[in-house]
C-alpha atoms as a PDB file:
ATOM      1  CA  UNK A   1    -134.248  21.831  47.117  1.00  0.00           C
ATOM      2  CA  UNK A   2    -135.158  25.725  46.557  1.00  0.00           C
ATOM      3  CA  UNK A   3    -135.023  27.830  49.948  1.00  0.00           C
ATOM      4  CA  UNK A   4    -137.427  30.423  51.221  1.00  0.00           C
ATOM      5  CA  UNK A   5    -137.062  33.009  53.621  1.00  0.00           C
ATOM      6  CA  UNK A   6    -140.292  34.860  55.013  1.00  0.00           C
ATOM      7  CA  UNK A   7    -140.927  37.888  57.407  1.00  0.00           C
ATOM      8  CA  UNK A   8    -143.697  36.759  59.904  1.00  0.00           C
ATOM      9  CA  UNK A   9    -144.786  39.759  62.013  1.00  0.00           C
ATOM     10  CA  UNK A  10    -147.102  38.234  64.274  1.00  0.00           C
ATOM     11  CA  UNK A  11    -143.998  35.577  65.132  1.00  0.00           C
ATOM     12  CA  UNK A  12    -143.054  37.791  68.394  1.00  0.00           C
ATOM     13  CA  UNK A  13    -142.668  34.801  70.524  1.00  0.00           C
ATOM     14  CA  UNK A  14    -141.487  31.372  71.249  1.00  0.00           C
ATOM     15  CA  UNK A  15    -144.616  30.355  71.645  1.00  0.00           C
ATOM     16  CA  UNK A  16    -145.446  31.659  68.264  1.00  0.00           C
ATOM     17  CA  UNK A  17    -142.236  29.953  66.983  1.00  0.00           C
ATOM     18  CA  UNK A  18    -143.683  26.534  68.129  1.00  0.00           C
ATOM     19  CA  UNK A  19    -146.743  26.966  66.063  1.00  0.00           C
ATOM     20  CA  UNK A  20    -145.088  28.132  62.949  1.00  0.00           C
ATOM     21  CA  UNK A  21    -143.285  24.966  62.767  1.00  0.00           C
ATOM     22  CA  UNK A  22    -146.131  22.803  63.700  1.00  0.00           C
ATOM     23  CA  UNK A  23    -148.015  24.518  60.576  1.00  0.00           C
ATOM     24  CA  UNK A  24    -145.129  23.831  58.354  1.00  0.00           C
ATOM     25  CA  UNK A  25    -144.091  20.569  59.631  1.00  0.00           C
ATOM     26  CA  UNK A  26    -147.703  19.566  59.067  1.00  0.00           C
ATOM     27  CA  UNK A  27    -147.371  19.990  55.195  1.00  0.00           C
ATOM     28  CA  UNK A  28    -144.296  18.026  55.394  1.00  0.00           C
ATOM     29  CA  UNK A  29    -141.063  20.528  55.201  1.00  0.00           C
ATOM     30  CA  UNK A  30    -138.724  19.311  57.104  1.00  0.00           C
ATOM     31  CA  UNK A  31    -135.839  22.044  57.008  1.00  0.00           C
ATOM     32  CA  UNK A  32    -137.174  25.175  59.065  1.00  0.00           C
ATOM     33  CA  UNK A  33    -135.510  27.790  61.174  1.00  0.00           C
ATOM     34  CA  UNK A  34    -137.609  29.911  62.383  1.00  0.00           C
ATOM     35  CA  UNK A  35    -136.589  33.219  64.984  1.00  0.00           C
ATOM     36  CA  UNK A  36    -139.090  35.025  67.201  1.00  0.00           C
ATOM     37  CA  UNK A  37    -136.365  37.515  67.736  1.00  0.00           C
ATOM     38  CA  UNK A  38    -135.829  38.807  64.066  1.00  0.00           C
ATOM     39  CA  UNK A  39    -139.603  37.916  62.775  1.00  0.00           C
ATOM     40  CA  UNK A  40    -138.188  35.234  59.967  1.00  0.00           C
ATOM     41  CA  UNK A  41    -138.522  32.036  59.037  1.00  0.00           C
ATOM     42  CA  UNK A  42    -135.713  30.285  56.755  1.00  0.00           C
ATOM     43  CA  UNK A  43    -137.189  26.698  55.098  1.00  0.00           C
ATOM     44  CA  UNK A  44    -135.664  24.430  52.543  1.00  0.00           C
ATOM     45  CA  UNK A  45    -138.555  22.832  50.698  1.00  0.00           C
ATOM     46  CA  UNK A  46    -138.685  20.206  47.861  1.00  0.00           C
ATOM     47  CA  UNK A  47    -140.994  21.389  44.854  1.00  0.00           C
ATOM     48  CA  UNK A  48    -141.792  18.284  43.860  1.00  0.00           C
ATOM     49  CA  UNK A  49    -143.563  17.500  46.966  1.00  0.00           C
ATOM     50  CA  UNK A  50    -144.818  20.850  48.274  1.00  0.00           C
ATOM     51  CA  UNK A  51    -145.744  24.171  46.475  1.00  0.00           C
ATOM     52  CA  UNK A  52    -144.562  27.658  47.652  1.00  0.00           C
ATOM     53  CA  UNK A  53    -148.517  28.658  47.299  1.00  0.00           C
ATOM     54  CA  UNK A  54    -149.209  25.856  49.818  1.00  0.00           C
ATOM     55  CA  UNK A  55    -146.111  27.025  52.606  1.00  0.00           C
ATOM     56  CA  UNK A  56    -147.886  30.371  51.850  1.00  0.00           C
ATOM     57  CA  UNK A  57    -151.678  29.128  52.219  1.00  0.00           C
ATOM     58  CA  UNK A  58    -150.581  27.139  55.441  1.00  0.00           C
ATOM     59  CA  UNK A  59    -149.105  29.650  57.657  1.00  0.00           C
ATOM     60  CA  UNK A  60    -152.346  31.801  56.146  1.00  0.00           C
ATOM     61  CA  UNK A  61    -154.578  29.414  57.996  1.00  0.00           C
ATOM     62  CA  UNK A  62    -152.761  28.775  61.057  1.00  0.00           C
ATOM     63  CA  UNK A  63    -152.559  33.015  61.473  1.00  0.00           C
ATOM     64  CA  UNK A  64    -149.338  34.141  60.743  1.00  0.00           C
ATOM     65  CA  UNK A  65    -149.476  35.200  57.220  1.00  0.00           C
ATOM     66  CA  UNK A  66    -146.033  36.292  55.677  1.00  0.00           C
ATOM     67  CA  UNK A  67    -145.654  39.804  54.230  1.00  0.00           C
ATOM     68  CA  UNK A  68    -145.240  40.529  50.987  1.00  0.00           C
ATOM     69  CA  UNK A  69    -141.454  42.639  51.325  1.00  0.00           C
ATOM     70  CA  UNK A  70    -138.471  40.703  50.590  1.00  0.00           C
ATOM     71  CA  UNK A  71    -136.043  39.786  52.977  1.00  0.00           C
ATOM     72  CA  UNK A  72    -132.188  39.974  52.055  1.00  0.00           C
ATOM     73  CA  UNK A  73    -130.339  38.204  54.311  1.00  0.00           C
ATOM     74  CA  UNK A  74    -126.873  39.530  55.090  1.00  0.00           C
ATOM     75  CA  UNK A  75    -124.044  37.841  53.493  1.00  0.00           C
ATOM     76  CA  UNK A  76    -120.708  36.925  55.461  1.00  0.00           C
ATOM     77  CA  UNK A  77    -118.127  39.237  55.754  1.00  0.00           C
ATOM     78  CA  UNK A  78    -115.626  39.400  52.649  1.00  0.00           C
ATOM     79  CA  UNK A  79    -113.209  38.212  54.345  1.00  0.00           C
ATOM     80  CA  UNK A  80    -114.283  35.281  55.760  1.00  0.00           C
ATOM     81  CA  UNK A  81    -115.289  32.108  54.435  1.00  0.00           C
ATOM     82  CA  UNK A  82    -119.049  30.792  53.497  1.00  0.00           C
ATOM     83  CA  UNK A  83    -118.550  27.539  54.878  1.00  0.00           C
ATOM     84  CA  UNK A  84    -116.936  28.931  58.383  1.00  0.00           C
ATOM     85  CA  UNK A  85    -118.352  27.344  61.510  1.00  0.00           C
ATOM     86  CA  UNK A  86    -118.624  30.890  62.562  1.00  0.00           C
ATOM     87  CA  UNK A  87    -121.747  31.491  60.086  1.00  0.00           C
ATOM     88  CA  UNK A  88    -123.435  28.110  60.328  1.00  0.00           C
ATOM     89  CA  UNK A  89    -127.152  28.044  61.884  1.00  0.00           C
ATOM     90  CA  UNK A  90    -127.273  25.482  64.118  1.00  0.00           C
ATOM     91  CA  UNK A  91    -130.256  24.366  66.733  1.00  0.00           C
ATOM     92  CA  UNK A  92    -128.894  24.917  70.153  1.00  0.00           C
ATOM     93  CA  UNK A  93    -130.623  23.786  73.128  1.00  0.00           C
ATOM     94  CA  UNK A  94    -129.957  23.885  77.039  1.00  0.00           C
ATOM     95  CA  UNK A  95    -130.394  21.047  79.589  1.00  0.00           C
ATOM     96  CA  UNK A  96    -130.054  20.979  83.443  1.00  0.00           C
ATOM     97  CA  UNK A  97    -127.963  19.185  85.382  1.00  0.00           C
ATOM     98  CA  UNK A  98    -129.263  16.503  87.239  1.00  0.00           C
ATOM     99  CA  UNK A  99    -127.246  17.078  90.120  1.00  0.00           C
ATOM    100  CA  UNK A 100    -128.671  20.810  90.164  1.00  0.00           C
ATOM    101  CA  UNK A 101    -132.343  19.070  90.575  1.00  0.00           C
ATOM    102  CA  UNK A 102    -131.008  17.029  92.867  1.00  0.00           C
ATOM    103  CA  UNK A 103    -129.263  19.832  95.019  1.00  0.00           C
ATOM    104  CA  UNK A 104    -132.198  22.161  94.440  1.00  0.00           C
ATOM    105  CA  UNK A 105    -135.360  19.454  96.167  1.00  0.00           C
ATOM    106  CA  UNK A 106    -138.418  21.194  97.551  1.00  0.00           C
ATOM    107  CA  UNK A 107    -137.665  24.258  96.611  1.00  0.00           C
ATOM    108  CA  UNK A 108    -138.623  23.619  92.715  1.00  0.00           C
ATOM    109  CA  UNK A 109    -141.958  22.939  93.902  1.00  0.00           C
ATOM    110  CA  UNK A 110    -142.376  26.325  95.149  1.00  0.00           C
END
């Protein structure tokens, strides 16, 4: 598996996050993390099956070409270690409690 990390200016929004990893997903990488806060997108890509040209060529076409400066990502403190659960990426996601809908009724609707 090689890695890639690209800078994606037009990637300003979740929305824009969405259809970066449709684009990807589409030529069949499964490993993305992608941030509409710091403009990147991190992928793990088999070469075998997919070329860097065509990751490149696909987020051409779907409008959010990368740019050509190369991103250094910044490495974990010195004194801490690599594998820490403190610098592992990990999706996070948010879900409301059903007793919250339930308590909150009509006024959703509004």
């Amino acid at each position: 598996m090689e890695q890639m990390v690209l800078r994606i200016p037009k990637m300003w929004a979740d929305h824009h996050v969405l259809a970066v990893r449709r684009a990807l997903a589409d030529i069949g990488i499964q490993e993305i993390e992608a941030s509409s806060a710091r403009r990147l997108v991190r992928l793990s890509f088999d070469p075998s099956v997919v070329e860097s040209e065509a990751i490149l060529r696909a987020l051409r076409d779907a409008g959010y070409a990368p740019t050509e400066e190369e991103v250094r990502l910044p490495e974990p403190p010195a004194n801490k270690e690599p594998g820490s659960p403190w610098f592992v990426h990990v999706a996070r996601t948010a879900q409301t409690n059903r007793l919250d809908l339930e308590m909150s009724g009509d006024f959703r609707k509004y």
